[in-house]
PDB file of N, CA and C in Angstrom:
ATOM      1  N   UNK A   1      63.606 118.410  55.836  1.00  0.00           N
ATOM      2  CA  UNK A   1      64.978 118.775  56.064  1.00  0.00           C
ATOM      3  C   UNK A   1      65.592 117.903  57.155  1.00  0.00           C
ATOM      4  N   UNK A   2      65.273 117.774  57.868  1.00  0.00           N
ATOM      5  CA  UNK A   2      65.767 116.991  59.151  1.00  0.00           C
ATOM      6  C   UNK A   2      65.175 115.464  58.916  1.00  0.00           C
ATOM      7  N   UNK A   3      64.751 115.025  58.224  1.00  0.00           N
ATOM      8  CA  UNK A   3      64.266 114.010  58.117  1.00  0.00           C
ATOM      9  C   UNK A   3      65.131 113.346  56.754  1.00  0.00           C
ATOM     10  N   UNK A   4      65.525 114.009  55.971  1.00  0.00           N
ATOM     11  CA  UNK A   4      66.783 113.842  55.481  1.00  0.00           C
ATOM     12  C   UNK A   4      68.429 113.572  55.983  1.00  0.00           C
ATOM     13  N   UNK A   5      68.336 114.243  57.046  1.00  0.00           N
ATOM     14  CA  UNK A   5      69.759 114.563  58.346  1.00  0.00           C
ATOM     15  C   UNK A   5      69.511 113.273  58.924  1.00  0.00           C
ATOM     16  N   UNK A   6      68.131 112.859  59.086  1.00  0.00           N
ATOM     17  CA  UNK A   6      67.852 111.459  60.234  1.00  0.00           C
ATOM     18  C   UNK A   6      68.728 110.226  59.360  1.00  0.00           C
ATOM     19  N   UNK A   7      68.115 110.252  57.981  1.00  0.00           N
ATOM     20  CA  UNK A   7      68.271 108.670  56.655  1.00  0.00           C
ATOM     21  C   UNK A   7      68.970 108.862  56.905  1.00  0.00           C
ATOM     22  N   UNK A   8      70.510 109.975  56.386  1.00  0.00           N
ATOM     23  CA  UNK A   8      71.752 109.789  56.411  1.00  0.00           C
ATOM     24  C   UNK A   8      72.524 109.073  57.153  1.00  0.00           C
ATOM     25  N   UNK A   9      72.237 110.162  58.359  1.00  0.00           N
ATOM     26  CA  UNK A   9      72.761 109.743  59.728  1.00  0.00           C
ATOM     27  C   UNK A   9      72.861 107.943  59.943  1.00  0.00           C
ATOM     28  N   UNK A  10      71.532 107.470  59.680  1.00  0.00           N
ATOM     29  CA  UNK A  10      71.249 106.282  60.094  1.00  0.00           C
ATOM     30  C   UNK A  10      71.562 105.648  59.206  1.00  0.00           C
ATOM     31  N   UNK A  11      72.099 105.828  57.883  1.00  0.00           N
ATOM     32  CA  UNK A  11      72.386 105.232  56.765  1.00  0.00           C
ATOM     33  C   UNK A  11      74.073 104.459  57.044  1.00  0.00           C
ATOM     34  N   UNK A  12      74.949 106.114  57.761  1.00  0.00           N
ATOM     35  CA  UNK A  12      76.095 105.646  58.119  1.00  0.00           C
ATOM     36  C   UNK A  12      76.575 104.958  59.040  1.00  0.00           C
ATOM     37  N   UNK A  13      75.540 105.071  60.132  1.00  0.00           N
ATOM     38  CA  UNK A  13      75.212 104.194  61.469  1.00  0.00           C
ATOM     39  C   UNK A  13      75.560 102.552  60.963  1.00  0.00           C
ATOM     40  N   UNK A  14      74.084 102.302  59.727  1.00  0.00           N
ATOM     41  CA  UNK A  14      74.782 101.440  59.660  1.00  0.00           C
ATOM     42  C   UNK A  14      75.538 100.322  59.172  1.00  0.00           C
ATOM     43  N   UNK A  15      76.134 101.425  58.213  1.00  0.00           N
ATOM     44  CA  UNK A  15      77.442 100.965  57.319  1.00  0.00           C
ATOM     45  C   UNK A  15      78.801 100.824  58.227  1.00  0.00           C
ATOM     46  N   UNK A  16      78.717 101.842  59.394  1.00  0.00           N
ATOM     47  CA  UNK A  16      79.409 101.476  60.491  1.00  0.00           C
ATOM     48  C   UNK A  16      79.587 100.218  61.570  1.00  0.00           C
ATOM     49  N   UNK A  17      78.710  99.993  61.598  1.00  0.00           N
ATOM     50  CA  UNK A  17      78.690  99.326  62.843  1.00  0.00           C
ATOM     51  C   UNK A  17      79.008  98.024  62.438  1.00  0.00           C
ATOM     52  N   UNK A  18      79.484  97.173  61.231  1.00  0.00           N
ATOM     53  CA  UNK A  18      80.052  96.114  61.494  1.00  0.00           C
ATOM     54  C   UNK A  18      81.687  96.382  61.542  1.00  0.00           C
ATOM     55  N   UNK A  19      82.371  97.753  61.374  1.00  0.00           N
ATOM     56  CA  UNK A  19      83.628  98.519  61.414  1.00  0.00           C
ATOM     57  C   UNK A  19      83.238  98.728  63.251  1.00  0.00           C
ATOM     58  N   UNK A  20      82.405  99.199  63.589  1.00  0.00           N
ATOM     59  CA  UNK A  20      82.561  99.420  64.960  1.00  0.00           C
ATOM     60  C   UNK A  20      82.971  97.874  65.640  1.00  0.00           C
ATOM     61  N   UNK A  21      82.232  96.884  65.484  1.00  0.00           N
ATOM     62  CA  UNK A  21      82.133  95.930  66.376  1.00  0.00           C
ATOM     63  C   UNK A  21      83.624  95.079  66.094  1.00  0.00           C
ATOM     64  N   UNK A  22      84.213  95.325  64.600  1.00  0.00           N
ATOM     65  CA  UNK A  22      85.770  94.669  65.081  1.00  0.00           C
ATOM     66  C   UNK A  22      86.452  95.562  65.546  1.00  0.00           C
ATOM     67  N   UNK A  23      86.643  96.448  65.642  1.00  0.00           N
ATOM     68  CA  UNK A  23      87.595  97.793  66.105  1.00  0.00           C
ATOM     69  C   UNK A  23      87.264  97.630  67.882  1.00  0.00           C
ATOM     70  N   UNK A  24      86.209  97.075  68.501  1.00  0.00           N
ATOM     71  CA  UNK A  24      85.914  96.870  69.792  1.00  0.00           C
ATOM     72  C   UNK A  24      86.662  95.450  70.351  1.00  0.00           C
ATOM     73  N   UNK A  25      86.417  94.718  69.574  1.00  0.00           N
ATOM     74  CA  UNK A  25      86.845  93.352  69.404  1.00  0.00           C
ATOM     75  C   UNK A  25      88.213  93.315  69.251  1.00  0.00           C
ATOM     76  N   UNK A  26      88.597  94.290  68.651  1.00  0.00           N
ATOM     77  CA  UNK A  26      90.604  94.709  68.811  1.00  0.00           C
ATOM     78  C   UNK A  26      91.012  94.754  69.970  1.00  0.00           C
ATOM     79  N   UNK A  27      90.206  95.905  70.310  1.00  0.00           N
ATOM     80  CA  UNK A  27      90.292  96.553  71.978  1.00  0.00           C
ATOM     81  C   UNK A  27      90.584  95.763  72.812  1.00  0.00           C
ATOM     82  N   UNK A  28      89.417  94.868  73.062  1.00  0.00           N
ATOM     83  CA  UNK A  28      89.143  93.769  74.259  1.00  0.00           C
ATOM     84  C   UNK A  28      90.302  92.797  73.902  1.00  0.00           C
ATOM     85  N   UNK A  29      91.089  92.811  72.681  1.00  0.00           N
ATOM     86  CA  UNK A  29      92.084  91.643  72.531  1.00  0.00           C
ATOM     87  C   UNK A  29      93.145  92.098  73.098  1.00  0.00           C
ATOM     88  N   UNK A  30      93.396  93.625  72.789  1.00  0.00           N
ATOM     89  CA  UNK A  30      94.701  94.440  72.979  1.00  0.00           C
ATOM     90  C   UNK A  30      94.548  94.653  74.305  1.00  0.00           C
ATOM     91  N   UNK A  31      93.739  94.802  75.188  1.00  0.00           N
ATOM     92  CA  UNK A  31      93.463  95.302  76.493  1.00  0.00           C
ATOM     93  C   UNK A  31      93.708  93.747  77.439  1.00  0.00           C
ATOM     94  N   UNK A  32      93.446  92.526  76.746  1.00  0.00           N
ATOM     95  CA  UNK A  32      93.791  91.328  77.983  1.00  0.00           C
ATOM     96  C   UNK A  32      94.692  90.818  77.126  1.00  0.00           C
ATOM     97  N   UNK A  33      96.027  90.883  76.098  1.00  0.00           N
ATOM     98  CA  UNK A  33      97.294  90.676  76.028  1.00  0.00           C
ATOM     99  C   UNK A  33      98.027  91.803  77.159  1.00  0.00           C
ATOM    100  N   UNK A  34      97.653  93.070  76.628  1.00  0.00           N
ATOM    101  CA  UNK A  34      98.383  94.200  77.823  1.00  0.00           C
ATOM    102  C   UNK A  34      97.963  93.654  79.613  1.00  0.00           C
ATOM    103  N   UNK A  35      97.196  92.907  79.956  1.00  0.00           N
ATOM    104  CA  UNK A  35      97.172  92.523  80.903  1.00  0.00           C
ATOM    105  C   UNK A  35      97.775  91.193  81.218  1.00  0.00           C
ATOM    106  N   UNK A  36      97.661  90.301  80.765  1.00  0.00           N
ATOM    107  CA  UNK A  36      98.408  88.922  80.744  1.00  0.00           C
ATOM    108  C   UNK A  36      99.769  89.494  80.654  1.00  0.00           C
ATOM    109  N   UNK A  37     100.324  90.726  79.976  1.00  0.00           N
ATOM    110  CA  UNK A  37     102.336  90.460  80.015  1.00  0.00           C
ATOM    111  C   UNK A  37     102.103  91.447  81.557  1.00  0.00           C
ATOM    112  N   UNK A  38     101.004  92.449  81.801  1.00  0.00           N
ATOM    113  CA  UNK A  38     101.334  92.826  83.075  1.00  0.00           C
ATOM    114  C   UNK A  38     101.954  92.104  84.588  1.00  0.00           C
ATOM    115  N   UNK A  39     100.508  91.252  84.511  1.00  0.00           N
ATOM    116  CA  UNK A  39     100.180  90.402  85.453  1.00  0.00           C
ATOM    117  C   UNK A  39     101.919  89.655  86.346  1.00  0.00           C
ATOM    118  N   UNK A  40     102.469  88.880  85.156  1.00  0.00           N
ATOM    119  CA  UNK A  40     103.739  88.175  86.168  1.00  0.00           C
ATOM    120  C   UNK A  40     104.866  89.204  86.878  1.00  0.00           C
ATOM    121  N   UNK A  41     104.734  90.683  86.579  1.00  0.00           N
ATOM    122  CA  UNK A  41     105.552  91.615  87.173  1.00  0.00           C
ATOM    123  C   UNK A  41     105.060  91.872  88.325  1.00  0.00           C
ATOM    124  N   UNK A  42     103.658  91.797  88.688  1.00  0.00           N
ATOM    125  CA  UNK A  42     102.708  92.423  89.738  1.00  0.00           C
ATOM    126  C   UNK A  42     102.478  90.864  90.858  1.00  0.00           C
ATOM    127  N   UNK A  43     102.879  89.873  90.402  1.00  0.00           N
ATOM    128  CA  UNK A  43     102.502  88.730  91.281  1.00  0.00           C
ATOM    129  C   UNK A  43     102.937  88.976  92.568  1.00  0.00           C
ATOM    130  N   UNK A  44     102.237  88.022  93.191  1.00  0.00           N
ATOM    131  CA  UNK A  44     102.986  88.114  94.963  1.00  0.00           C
ATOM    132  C   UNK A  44     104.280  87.290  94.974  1.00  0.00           C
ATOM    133  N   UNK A  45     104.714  86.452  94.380  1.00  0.00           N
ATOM    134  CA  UNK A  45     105.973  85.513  94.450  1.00  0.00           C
ATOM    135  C   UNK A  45     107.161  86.673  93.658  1.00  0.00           C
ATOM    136  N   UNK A  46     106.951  87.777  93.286  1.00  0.00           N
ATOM    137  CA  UNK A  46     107.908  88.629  92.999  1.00  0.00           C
ATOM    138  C   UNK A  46     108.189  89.869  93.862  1.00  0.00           C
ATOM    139  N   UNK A  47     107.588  90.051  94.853  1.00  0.00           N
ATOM    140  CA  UNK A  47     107.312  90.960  96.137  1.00  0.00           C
ATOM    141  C   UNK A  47     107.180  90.486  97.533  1.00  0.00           C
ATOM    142  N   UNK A  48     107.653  89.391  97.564  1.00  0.00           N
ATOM    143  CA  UNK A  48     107.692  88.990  98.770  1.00  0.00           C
ATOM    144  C   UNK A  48     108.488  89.472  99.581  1.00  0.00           C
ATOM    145  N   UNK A  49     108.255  89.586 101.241  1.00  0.00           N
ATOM    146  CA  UNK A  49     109.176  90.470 102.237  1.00  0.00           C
ATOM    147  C   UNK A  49     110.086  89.151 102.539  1.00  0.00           C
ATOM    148  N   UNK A  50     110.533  88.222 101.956  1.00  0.00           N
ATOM    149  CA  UNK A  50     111.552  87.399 102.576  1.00  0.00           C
ATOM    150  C   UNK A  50     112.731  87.845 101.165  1.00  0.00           C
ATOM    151  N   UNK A  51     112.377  88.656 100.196  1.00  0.00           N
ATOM    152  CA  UNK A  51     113.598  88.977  99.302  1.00  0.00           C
ATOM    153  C   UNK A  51     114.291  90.656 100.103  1.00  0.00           C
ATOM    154  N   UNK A  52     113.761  91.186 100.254  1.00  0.00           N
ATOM    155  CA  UNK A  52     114.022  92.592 101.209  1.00  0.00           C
ATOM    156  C   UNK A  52     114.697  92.480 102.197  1.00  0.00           C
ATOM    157  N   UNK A  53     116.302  92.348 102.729  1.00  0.00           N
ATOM    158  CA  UNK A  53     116.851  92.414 103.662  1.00  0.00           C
ATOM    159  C   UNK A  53     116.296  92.735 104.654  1.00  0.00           C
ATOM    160  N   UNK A  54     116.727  92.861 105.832  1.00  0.00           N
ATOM    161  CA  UNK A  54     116.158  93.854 107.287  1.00  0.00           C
ATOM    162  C   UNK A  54     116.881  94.826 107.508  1.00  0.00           C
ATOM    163  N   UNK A  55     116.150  95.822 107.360  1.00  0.00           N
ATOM    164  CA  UNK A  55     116.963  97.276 107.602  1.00  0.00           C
ATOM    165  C   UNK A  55     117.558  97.194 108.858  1.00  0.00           C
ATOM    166  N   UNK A  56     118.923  97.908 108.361  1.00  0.00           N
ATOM    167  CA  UNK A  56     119.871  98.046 109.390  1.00  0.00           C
ATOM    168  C   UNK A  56     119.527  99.122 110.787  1.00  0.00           C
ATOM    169  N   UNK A  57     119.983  98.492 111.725  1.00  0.00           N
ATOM    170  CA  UNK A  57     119.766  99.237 113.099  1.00  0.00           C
ATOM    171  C   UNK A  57     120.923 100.093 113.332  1.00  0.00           C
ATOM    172  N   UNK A  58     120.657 101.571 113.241  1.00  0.00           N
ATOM    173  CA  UNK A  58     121.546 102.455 113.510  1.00  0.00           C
ATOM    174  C   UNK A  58     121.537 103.288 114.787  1.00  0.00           C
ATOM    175  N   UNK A  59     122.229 102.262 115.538  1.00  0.00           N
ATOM    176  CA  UNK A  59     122.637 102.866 116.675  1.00  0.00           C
ATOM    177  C   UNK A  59     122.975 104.462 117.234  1.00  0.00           C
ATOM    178  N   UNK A  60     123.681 104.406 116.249  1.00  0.00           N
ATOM    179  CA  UNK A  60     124.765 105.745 116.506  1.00  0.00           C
ATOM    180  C   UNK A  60     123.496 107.581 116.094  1.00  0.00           C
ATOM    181  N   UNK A  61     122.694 107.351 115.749  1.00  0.00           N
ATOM    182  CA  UNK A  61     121.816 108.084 115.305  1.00  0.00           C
ATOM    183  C   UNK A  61     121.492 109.058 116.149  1.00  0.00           C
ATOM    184  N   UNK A  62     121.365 110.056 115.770  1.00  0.00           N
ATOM    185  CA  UNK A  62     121.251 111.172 116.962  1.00  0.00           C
ATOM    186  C   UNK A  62     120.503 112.727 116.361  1.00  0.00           C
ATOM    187  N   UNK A  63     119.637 113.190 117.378  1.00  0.00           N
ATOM    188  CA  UNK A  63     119.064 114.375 116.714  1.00  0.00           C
ATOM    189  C   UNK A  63     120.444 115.399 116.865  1.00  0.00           C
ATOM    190  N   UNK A  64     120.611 116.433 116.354  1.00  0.00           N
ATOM    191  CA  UNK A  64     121.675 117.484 116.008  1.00  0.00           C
ATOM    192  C   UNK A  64     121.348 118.522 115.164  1.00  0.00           C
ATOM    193  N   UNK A  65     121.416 119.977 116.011  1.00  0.00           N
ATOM    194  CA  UNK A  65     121.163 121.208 115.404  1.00  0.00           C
ATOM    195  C   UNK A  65     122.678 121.604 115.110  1.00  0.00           C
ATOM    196  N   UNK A  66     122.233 122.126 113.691  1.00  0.00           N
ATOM    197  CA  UNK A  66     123.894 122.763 113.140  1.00  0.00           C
ATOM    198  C   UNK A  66     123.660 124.068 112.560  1.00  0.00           C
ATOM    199  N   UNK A  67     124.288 125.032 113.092  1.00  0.00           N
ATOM    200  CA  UNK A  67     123.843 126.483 112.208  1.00  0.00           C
ATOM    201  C   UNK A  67     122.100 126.642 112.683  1.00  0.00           C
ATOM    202  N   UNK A  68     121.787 126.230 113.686  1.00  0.00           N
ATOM    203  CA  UNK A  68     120.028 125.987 113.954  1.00  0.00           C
ATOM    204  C   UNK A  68     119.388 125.488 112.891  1.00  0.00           C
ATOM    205  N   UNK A  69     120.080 124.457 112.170  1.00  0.00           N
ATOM    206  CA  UNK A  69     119.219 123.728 111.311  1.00  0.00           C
ATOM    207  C   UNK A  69     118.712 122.409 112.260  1.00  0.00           C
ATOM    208  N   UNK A  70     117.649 121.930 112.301  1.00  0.00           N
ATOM    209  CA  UNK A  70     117.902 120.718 112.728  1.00  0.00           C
ATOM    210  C   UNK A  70     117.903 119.478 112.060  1.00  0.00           C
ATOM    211  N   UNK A  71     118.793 118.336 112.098  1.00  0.00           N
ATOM    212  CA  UNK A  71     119.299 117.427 111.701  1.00  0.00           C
ATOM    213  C   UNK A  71     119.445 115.863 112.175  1.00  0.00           C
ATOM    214  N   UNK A  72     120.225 115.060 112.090  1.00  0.00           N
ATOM    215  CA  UNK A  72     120.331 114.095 112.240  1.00  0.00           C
ATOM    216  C   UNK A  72     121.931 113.729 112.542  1.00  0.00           C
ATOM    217  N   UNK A  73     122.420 113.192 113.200  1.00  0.00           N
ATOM    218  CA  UNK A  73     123.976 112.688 113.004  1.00  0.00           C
ATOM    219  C   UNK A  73     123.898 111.285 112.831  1.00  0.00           C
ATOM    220  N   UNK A  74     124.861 110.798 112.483  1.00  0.00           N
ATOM    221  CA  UNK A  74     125.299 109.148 112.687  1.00  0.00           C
ATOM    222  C   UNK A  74     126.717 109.256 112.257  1.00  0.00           C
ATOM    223  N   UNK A  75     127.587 107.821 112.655  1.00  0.00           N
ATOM    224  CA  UNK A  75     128.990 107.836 112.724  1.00  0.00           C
ATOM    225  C   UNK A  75     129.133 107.158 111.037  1.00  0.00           C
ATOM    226  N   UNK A  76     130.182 106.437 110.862  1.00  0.00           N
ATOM    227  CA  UNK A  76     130.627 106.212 109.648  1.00  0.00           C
ATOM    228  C   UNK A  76     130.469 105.148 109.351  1.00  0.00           C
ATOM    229  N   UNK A  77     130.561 103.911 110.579  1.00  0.00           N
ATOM    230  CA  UNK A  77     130.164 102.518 110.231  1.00  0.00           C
ATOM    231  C   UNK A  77     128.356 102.262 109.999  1.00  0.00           C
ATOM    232  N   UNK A  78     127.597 103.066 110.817  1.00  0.00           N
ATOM    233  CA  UNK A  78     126.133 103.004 110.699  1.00  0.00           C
ATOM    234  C   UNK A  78     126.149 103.690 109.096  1.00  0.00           C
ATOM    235  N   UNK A  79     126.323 104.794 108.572  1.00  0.00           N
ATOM    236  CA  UNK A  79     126.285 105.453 107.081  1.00  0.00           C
ATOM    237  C   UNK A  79     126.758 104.487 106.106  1.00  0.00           C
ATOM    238  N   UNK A  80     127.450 103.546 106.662  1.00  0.00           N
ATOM    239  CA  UNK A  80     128.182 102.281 105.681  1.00  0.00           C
ATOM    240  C   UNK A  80     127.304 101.680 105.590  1.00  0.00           C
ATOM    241  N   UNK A  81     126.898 101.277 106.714  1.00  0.00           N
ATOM    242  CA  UNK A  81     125.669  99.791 106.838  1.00  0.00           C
ATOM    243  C   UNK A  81     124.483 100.526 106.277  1.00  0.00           C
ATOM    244  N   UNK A  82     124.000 101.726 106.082  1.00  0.00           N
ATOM    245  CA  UNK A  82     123.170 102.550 105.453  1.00  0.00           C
ATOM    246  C   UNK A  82     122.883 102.240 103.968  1.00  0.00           C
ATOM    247  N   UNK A  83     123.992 102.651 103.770  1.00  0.00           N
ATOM    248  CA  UNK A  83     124.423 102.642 101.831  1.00  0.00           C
ATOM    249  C   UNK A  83     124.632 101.693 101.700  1.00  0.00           C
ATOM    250  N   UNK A  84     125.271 100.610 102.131  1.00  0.00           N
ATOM    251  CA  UNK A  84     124.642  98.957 101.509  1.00  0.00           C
ATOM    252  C   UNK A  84     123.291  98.441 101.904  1.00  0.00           C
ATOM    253  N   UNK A  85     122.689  98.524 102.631  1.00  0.00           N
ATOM    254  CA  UNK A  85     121.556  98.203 102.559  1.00  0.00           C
ATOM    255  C   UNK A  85     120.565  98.792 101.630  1.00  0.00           C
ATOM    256  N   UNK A  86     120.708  99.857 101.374  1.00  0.00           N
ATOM    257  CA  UNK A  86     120.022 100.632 100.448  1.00  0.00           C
ATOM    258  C   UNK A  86     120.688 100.220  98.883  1.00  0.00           C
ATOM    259  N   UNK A  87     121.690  99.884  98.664  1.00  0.00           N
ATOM    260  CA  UNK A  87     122.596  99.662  97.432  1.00  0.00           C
ATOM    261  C   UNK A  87     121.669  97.928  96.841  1.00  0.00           C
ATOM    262  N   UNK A  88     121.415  97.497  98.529  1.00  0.00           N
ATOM    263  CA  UNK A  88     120.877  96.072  97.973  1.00  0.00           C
ATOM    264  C   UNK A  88     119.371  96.035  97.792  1.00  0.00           C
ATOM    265  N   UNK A  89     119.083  97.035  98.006  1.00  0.00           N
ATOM    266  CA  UNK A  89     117.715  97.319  98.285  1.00  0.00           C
ATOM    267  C   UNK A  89     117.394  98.375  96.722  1.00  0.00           C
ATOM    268  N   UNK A  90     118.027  98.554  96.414  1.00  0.00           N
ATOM    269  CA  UNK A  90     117.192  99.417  94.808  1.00  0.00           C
ATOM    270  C   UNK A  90     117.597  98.456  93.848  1.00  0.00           C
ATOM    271  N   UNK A  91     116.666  98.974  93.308  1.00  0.00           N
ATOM    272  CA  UNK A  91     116.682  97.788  92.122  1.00  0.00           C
ATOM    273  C   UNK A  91     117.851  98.619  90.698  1.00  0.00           C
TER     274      UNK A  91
END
């Protein structure tokens, strides 16, 4: 009985396995194209800190409790220089 279960088994094993070894051989093709189109998004010449402005220095900045929340203040020209820097800064 089981020695019947074994032939089979091993019968389909290996009628398989020249279906296994291109279906692997797909893989390894599909797996270093998906890496080669990765790769030029992830380079260092696309992340460099000389494309990143220098965050703005906000003077005017101040701790501030309101309603006993505590908070932050700043005036209107620092919140300007805020939101453009950040405007140039997202992609």
């Amino acid at each position: 009985m089981w020695t019947g279960a074994y032939r089979s088994s091993l019968r389909w094993f290996r009628r398989c396995v020249p279906c296994l070894k291109s279906w692997r051989s797909f893989g390894a093709t599909a797996c270093g194209i998906a890496l080669l189109l990765t790769v030029p998004g992830c380079s260092w010449t696309n992340s460099t800190p000389a494309q990143t402005p220098a965050p703005p220095v906000l003077q005017s900045l101040q701790r501030a409790t309101l309603n006993g929340e505590p908070g932050v203040w700043m005036n209107d020209a620092d919140a300007g220089n805020l939101a453009l820097w950040l405007y140039e800064v997202a992609p």
